[in-house]
Protein backbone atom coordinates (compact mmCIF):
# COMPACT_ATOMS: atom_id res chain seq x y z
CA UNK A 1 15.61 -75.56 -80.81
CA UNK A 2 14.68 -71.81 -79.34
CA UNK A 3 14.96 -71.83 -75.42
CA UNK A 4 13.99 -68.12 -74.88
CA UNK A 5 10.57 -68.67 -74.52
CA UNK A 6 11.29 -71.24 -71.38
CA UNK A 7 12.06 -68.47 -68.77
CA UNK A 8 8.72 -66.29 -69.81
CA UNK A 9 6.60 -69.35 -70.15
CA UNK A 10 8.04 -70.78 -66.66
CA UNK A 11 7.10 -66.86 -65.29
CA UNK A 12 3.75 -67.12 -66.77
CA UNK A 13 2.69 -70.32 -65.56
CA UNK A 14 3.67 -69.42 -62.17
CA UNK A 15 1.96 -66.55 -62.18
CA UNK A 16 -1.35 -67.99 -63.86
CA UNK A 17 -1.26 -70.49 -60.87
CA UNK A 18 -0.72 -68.07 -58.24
CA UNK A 19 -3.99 -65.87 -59.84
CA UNK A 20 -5.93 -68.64 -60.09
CA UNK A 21 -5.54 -69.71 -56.61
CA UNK A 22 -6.49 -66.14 -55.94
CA UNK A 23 -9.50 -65.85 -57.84
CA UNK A 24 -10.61 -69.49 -56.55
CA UNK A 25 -10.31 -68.68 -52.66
CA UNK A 26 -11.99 -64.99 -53.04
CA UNK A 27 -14.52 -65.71 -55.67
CA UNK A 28 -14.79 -69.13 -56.51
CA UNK A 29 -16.23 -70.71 -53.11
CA UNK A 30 -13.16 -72.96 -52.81
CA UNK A 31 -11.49 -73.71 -49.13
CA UNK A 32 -9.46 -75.69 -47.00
CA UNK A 33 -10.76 -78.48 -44.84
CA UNK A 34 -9.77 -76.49 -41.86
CA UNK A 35 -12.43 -74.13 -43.09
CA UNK A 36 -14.51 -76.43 -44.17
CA UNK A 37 -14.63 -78.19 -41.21
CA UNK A 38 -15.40 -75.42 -38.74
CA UNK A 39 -18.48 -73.91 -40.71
CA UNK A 40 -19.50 -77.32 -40.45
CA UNK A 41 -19.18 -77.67 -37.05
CA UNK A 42 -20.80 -74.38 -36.70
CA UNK A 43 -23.93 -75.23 -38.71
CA UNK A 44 -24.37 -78.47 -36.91
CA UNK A 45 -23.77 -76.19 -33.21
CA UNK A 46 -26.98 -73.57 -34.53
CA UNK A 47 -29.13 -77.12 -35.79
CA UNK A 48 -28.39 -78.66 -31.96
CA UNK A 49 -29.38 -75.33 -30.55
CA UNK A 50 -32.58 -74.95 -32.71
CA UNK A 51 -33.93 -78.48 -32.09
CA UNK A 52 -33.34 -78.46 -28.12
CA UNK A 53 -34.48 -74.81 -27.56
CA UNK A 54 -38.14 -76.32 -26.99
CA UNK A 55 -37.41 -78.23 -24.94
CA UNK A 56 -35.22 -76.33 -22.64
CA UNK A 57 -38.88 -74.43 -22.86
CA UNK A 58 -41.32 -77.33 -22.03
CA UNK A 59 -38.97 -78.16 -18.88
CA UNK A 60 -39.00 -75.04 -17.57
CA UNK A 61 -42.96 -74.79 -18.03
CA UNK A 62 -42.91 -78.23 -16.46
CA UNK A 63 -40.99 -77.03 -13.70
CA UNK A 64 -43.01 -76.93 -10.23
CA UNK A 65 -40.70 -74.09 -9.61
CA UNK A 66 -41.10 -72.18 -12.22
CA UNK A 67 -41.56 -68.91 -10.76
CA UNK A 68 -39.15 -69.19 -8.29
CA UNK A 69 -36.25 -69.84 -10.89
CA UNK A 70 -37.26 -67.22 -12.85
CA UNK A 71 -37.78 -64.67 -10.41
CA UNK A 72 -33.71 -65.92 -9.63
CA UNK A 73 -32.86 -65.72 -13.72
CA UNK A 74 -33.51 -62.11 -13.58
CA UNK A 75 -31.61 -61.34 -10.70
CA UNK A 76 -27.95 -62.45 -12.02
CA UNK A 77 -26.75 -59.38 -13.95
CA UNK A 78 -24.05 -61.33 -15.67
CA UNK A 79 -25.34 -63.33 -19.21
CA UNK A 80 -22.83 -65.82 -17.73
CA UNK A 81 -24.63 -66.35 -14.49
CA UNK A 82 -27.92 -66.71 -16.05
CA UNK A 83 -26.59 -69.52 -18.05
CA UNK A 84 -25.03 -71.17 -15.20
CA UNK A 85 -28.31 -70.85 -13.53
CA UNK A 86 -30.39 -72.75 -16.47
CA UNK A 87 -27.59 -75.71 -16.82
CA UNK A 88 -27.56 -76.12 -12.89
CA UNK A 89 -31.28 -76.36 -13.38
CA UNK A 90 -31.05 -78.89 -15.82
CA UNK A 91 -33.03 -77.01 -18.40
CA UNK A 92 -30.70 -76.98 -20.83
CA UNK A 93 -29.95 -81.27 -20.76
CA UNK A 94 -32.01 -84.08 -22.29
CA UNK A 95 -31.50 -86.93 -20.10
CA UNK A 96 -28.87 -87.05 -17.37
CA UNK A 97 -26.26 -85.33 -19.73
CA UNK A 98 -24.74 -82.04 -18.88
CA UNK A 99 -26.68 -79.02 -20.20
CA UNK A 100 -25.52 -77.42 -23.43
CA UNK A 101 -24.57 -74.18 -22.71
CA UNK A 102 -25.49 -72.26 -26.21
CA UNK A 103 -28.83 -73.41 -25.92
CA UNK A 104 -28.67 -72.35 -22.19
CA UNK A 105 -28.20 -69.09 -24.09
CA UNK A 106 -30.76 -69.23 -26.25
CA UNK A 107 -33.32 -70.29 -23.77
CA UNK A 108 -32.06 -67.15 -21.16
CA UNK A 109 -33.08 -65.24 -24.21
CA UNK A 110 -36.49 -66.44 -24.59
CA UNK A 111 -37.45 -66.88 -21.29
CA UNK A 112 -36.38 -63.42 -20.37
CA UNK A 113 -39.41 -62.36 -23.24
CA UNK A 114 -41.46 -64.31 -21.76
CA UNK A 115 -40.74 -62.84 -17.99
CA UNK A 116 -40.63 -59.44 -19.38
CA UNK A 117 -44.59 -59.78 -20.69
């Protein structure tokens, strides 16, 4: 029995494995759960956003003092402050939960629009 070919064929095989794990994380839309995971998380995040964004909207147009806290959201020059300002208002919450503050974001954005017309 011919043992030569065991070293190239044991070099090859590595080295097919190692280039297809290469071409399967670049190219072929494989990842790790980590990965996985976390664009998950992120997708669900933007879908949360997206469905309470109204109604951070309707409260605020509900608000008796409306004008007031808007006249005060364009005061704070900090992005930070303005979203502090919305969850303190309670805005940003559905129910007596705490506000969420990306779609405190999001609504800053808007209603800044809508104060800038």
């Amino acid at each position: 029995m011919d043992k030569t070919w065991i070293r190239p064929g044991g070099w090859g095989f590595v080295a097919g494995a190692v280039l297809t794990m290469i071409i399967g994380f670049s190219w072929g839309g494989w990842s790790t759960a980590s990965t996985a995971e976390r664009v998950a998380m992120e997708r669900s995040n933007t879908a949360v956003t997206a469905a309470l964004l109204p109604v951070c909207i309707e409260k605020s147009k509900a608000d008796p003092a409306r004008t007031k806290k808007l006249d005060a959201l364009t005061a704070p020059t900090s992005s930070y402050e303005q979203r502090d300002l919305l969850v303190k208002d309670g805005w940003t919450s559905v129910g007596e939960g705490e506000g969420n503050r990306d779609v405190a974001e999001a609504c800053v954005a808007q209603l800044l629009k809508v104060v800038a017309k």
